[in-house]
Protein backbone atom coordinates (compact mmCIF):
# COMPACT_ATOMS: atom_id res chain seq x y z
CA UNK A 1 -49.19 37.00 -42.79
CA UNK A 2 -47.58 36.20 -39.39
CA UNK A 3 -50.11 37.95 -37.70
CA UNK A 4 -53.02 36.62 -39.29
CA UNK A 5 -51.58 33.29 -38.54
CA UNK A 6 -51.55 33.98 -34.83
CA UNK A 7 -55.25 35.89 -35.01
CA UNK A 8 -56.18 32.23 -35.62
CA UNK A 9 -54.04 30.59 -32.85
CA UNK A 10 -55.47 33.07 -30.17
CA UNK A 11 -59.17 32.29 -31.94
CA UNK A 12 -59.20 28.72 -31.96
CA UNK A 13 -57.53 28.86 -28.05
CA UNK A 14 -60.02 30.78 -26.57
CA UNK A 15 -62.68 28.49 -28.80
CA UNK A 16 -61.36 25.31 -26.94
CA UNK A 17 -61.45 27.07 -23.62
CA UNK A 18 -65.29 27.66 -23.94
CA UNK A 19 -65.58 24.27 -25.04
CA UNK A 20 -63.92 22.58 -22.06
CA UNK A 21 -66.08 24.39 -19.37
CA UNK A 22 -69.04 23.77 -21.71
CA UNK A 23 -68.16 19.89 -20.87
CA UNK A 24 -67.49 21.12 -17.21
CA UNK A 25 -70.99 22.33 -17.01
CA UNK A 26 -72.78 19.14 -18.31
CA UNK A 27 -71.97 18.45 -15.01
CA UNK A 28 -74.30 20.86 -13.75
CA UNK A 29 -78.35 20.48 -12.94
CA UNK A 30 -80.83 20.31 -15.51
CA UNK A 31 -81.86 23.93 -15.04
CA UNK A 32 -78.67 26.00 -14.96
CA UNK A 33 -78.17 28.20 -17.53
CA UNK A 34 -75.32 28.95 -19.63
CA UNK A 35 -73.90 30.88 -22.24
CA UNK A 36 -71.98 29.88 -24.95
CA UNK A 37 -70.68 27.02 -22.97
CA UNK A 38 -69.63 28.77 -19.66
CA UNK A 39 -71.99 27.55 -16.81
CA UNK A 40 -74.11 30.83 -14.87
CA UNK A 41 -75.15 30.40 -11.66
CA UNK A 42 -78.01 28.16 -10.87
CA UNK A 43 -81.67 29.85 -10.46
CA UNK A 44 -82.82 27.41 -7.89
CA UNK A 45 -82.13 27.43 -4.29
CA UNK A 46 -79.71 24.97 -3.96
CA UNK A 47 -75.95 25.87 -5.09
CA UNK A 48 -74.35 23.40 -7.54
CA UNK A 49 -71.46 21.71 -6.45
CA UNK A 50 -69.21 23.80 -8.59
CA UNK A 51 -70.06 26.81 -7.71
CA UNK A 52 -70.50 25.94 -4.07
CA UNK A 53 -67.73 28.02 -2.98
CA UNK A 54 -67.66 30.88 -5.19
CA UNK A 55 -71.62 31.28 -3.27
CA UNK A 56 -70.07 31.57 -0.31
CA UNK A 57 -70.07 34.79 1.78
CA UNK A 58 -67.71 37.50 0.88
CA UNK A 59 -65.60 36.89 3.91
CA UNK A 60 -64.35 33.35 2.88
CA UNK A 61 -60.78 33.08 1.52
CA UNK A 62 -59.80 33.95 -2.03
CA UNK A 63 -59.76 31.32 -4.31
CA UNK A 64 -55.87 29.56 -4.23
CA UNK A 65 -53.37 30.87 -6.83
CA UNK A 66 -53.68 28.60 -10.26
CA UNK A 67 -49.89 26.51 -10.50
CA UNK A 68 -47.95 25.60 -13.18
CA UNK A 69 -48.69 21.92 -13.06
CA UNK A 70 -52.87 22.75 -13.68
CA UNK A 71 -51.48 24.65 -16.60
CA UNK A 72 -49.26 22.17 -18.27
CA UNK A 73 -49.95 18.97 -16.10
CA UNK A 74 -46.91 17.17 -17.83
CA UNK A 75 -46.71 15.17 -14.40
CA UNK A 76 -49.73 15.07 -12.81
CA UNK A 77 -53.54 14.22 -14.17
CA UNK A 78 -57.42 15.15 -12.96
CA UNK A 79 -58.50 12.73 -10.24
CA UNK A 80 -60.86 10.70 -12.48
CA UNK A 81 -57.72 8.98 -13.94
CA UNK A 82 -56.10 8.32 -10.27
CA UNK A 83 -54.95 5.19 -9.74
CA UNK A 84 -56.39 3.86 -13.73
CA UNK A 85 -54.42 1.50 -15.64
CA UNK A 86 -53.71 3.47 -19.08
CA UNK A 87 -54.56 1.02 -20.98
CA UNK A 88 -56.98 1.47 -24.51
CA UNK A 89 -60.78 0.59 -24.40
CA UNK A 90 -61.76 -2.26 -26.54
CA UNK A 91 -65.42 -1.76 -27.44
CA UNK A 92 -65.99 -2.41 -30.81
CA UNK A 93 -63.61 -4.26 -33.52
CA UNK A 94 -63.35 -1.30 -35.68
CA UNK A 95 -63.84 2.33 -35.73
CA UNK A 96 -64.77 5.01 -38.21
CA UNK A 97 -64.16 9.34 -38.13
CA UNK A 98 -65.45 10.92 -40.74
CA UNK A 99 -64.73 14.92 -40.48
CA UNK A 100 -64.60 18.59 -42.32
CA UNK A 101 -62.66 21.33 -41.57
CA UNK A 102 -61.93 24.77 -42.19
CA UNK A 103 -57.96 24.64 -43.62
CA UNK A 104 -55.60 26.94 -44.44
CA UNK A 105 -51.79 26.70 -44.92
CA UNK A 106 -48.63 28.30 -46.26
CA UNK A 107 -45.90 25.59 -47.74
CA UNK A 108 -42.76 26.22 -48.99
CA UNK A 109 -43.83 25.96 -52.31
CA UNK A 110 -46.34 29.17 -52.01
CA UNK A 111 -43.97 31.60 -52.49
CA UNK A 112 -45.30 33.83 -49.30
CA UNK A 113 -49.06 32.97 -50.69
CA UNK A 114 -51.22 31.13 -47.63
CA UNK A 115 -54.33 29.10 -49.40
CA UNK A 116 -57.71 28.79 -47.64
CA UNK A 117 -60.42 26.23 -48.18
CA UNK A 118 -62.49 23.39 -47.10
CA UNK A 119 -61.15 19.83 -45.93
CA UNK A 120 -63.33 16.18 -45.73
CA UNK A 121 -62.37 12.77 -45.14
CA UNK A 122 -62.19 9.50 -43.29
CA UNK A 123 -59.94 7.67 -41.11
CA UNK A 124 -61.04 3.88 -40.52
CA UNK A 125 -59.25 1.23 -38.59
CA UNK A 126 -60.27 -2.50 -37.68
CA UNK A 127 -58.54 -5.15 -35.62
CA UNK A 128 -56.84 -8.31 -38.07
CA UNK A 129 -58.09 -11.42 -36.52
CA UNK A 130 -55.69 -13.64 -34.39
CA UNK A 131 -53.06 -11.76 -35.62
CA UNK A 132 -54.23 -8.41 -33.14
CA UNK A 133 -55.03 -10.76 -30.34
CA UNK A 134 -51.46 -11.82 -30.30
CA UNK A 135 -49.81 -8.14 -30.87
CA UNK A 136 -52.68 -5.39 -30.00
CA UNK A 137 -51.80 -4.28 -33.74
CA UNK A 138 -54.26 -2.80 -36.16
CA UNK A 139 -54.95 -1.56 -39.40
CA UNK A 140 -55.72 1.86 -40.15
CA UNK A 141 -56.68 3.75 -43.66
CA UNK A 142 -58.03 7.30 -44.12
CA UNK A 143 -58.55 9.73 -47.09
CA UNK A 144 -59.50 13.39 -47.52
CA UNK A 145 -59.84 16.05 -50.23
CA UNK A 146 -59.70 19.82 -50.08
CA UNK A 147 -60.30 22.36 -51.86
CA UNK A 148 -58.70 25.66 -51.80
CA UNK A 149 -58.38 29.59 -53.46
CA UNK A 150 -62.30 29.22 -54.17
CA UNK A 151 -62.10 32.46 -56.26
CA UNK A 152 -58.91 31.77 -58.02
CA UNK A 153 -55.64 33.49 -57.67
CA UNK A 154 -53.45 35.98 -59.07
CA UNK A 155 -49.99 34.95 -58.11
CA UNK A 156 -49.73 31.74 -59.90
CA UNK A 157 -47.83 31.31 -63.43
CA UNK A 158 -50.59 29.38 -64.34
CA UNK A 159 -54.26 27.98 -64.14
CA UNK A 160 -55.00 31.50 -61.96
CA UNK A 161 -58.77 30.54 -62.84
CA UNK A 162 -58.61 27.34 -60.91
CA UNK A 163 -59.07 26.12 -57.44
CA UNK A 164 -55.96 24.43 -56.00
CA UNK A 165 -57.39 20.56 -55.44
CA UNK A 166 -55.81 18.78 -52.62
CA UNK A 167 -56.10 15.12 -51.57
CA UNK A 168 -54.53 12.75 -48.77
CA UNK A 169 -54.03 8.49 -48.48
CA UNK A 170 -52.57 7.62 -45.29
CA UNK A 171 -52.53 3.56 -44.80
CA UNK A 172 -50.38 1.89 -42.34
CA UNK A 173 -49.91 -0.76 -38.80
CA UNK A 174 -50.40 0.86 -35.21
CA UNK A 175 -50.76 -0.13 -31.88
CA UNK A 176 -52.32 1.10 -28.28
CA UNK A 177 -51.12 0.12 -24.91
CA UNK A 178 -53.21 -3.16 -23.64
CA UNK A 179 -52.73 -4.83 -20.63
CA UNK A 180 -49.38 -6.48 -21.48
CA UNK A 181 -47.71 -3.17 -22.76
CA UNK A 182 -48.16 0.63 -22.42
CA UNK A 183 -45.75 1.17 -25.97
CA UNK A 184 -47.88 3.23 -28.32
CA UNK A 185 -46.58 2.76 -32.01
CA UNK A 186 -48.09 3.63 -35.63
CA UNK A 187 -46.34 3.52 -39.27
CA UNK A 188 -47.95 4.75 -42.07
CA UNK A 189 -47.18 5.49 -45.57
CA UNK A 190 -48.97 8.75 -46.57
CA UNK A 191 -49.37 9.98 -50.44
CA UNK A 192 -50.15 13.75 -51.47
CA UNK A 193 -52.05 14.42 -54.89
CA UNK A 194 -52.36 18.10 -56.05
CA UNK A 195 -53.63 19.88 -58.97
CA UNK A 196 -52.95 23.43 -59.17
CA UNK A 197 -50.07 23.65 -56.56
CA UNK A 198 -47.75 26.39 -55.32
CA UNK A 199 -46.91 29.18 -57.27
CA UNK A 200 -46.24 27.72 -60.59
CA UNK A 201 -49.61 25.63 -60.06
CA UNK A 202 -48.42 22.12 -61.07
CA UNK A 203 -49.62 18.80 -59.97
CA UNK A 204 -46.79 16.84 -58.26
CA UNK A 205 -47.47 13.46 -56.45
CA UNK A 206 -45.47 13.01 -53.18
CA UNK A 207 -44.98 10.24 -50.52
CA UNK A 208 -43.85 10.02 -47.50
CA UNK A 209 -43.57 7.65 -44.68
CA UNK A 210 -44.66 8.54 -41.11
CA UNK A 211 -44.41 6.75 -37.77
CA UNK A 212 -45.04 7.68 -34.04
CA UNK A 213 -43.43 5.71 -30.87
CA UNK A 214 -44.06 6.35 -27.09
CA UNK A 215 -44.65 5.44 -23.95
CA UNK A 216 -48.40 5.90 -21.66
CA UNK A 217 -46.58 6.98 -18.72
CA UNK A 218 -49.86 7.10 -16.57
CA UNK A 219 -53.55 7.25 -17.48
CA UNK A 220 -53.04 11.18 -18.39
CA UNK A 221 -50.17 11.38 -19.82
CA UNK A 222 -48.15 9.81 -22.47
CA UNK A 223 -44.55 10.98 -24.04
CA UNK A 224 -42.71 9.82 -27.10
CA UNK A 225 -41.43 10.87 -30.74
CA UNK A 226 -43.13 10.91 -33.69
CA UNK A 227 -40.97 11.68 -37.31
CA UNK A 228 -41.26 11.75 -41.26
CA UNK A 229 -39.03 10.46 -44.02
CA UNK A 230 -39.91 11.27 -48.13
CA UNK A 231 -40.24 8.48 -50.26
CA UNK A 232 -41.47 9.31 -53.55
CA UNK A 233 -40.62 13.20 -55.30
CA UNK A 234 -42.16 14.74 -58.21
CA UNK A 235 -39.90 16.57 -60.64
CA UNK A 236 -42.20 18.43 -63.14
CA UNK A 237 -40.66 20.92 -66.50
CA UNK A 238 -41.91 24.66 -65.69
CA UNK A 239 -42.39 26.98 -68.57
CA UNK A 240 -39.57 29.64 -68.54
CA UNK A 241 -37.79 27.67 -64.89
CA UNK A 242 -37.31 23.93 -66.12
CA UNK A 243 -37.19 21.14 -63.91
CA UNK A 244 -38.36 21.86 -60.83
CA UNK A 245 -38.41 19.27 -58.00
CA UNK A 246 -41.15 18.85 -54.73
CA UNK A 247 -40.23 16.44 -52.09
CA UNK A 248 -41.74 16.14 -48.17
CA UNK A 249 -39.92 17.58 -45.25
CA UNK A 250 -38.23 15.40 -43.48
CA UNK A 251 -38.87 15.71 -39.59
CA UNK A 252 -38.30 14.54 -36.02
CA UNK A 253 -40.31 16.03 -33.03
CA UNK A 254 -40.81 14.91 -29.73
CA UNK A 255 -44.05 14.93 -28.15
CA UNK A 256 -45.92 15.04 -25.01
CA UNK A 257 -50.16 13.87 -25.16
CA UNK A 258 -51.93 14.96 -22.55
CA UNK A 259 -55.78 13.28 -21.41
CA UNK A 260 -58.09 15.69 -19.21
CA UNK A 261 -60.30 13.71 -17.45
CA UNK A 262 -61.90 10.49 -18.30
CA UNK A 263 -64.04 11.09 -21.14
CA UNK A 264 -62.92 14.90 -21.68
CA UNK A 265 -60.15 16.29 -24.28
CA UNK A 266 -57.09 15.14 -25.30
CA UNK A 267 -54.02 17.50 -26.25
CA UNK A 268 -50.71 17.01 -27.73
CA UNK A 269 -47.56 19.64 -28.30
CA UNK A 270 -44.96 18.07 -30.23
CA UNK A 271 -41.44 19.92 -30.54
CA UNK A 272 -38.52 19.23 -33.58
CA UNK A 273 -36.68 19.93 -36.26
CA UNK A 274 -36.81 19.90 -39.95
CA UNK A 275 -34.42 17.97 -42.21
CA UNK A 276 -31.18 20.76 -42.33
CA UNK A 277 -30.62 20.66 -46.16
CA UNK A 278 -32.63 22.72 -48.21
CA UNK A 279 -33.64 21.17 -51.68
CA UNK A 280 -32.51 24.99 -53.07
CA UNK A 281 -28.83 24.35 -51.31
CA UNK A 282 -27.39 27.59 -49.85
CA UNK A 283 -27.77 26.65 -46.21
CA UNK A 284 -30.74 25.17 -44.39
CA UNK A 285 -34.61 24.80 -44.56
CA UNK A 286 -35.69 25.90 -40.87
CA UNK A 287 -34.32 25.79 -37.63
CA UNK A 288 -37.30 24.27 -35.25
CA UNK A 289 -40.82 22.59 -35.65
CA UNK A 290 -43.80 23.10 -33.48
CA UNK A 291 -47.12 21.73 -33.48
CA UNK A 292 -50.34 21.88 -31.14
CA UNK A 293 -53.44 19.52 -31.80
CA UNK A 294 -56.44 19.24 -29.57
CA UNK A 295 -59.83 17.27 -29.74
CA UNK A 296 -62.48 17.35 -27.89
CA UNK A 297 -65.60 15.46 -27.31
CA UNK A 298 -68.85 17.41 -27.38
CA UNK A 299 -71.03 13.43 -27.03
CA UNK A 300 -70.44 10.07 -28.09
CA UNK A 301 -70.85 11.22 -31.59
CA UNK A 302 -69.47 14.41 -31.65
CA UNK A 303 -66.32 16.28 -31.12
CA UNK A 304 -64.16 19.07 -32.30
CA UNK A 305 -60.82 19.45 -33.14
CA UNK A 306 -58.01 21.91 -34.31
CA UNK A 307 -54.28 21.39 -34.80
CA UNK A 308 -51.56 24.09 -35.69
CA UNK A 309 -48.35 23.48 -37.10
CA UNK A 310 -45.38 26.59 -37.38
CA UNK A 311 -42.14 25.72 -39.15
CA UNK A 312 -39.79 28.75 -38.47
CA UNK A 313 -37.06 29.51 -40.92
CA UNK A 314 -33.53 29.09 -40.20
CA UNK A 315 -32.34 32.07 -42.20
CA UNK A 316 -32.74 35.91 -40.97
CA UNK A 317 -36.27 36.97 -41.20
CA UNK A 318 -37.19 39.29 -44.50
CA UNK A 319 -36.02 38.95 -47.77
CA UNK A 320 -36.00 35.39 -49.99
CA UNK A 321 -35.54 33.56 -46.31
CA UNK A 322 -38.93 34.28 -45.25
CA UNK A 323 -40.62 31.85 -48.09
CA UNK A 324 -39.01 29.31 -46.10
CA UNK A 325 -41.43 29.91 -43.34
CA UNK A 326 -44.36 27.11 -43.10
CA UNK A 327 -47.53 26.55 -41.42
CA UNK A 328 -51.06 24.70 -41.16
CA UNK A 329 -54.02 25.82 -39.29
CA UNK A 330 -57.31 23.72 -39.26
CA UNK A 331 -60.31 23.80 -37.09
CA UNK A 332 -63.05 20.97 -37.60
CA UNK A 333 -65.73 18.73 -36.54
CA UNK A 334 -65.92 14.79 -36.40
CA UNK A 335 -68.47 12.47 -36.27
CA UNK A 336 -68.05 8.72 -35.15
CA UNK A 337 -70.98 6.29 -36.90
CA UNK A 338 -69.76 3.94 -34.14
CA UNK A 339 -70.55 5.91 -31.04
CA UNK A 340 -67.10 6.18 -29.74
CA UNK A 341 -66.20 9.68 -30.15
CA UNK A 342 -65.16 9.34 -26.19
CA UNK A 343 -62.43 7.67 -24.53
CA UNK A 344 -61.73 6.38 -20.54
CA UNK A 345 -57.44 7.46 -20.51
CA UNK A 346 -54.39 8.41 -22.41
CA UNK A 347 -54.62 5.45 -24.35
CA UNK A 348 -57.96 6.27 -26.24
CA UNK A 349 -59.55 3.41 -28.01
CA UNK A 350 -57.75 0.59 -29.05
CA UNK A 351 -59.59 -0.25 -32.86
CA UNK A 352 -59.46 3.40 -33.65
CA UNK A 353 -56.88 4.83 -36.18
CA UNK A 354 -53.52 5.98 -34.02
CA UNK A 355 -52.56 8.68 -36.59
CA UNK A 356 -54.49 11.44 -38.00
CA UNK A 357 -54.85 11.18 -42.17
CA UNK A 358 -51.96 13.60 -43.32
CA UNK A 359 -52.43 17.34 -43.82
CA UNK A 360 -50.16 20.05 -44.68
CA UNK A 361 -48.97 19.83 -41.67
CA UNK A 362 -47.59 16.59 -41.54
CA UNK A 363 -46.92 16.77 -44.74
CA UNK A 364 -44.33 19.78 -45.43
CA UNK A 365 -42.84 20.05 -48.78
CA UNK A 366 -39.65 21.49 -49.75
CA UNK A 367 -39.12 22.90 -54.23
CA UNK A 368 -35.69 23.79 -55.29
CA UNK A 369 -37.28 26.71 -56.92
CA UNK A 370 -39.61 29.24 -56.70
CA UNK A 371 -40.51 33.05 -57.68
């Protein structure tokens, strides 16, 4: 399972990395030619600018040694964002993403079972009057639905026949850094429905909330914390087990969100730590947290996106420990009705929803039992 999971890492990395120098070569004239995104050379007589010194004669100097900071640029930023403000763009008084992805996931509650399917939704926010001109805060509220184990299963203790059925309601405040303030903040309240869940296939209804708090150090970069904290559990009677209980993870990370260039990708890498107690008692739930998101705009329109999450048990690996192990892998495309798939810094676009709608990824959930 492990390896599968990082199959998909290594996929959707190499994916992104096509991606970014297809953006690179948009840059390029009208007739160069490329392949799956990475730019060839130009078939007209005059070099394009970046390629100018790779065309060079072969007695010109090696191309300089690629640092650390180009790689993880935690510090520094591209020079379209030199000397820019980070603060969000304010075209329109509302903003709408409407995506599907390709999901799959392993929870707690799986038993050692991942689950593979297809993901849709929305995530909407809009500006509230006077009250936004006087704080920069906004409204946000997205949805999605998935659906998952297309061909049924043969693991669960019952409804093997069925599809697991999966749906998301995040609502909540956020803000962007204006003029006045670079503080980035977002609460939301998210709530998970499922039919045909986990390894006794049930249908528990969880909440949790979920907030986010940091700071746009510069128009590239921006650091903070982002955390969860249950709300609501689910405690359902299992045929032959009894009650058996569901609840979110609770979670604090800290993060680091990185901006490209002007226009180009955002990144973030978030790092934490999972709640210690384990709804099951005997010890704890997992000892770290990580999670990697990127999107990436393909127009004004379009862009892609993929996010992985990895919780890591705490206990040694093999044995009833390893069920403990979590994660969420999802790959996708987004469309934005209001032409502002694209944003100028760090801070992105100020009437656009802060937070992501929840996934299983955001939303971990711990069961006292399991088979």
């Amino acid at each position: 399972m492990r390896s599968v999971f990082v199959i998909r890492l290594i996929l959707v990395l190499t994916t992104f990395a096509g991606m970014t120098a297809g953006l690179t070569a948009q840059d390029d004239p009208p007739d160069s030619e490329s392949v799956l995104g990475f730019p060839l050379l130009s078939t007209t007589s005059e070099s394009p600018p970046c390629v100018e010194t790779a065309t060079t004669d072969r007695g010109s100097s090696p191309p300089r040694r690629i640092s650390l900071s180009e790689v993880f640029p935690m510090f520094t930023g591209d020079a379209s964002l030199e000397g820019v403000e980070p603060i969000s763009d304010e075209l329109q008084s509302y903003g709408t993403q409407i995506f599907v992805d390709y999901d799959a996931f392993r929870g707690i509650a799986d038993g050692g079972w991942e689950n593979n399917g297809i993901r849709t939704g929305f995530n909407f926010a809009t500006r509230l009057g006077q009250f936004s001109e006087l704080t920069g805060i906004g409204l946000q509220v997205g949805a999605s639905v998935g659906v998952y184990d297309w061909g049924g299963t043969d693991y669960r203790l019952q409804n093997q026949n069925l599809p697991e059925t999966q749906g998301f309601f995040t609502y909540g405040l956020y803000r962007k850094p204006t003029e006045g303030s670079h503080i980035t903040g977002g609460l939301v309240q998210d709530w998970s429905y499922n039919r045909t869940y986990g390894v006794f296939g049930q249908s528990p209804t969880l909440s949790q909330l979920r907030g986010q708090l940091g700071y746009a150090v510069s128009a590239s970069n921006e650091f903070g914390v982002w955390g969860t904290a249950h709300v609501l559990s689910s405690t359902l009677n299992v045929p032959t087990f009894g009650p058996t209980k569901w609840q979110s993870v609770n979670q604090l990370s800290a993060y680091w969100h990185h901006k490209w260039h002007a226009g180009g990708p955002d990144t973030w890498i978030s790092v934490g730590q999972p709640s210690y107690d384990r709804l099951a008692g005997g010890g704890s739930l997992g000892d770290y947290l990580v999670t990697a998101t990127a999107a990436c705009p393909l127009s004004d329109v379009v862009s892609v996106f993929s996010s992985v999450t990895y919780l890591h048990q705490s206990g040694a690996p093999g044995g009833e420990s390893s069920n403990d192990e979590a994660w969420n892998f999802t790959v996708g495309i987004s469309i934005y009705p209001g032409r502002n798939a694209r944003s100028n810094t760090v801070a992105g676009q100020r009437w656009m929803p802060l937070l992501p709608v929840a996934n299983n990824g955001s939303f971990l959930v711990d069961t006292n039992k399991g088979y």
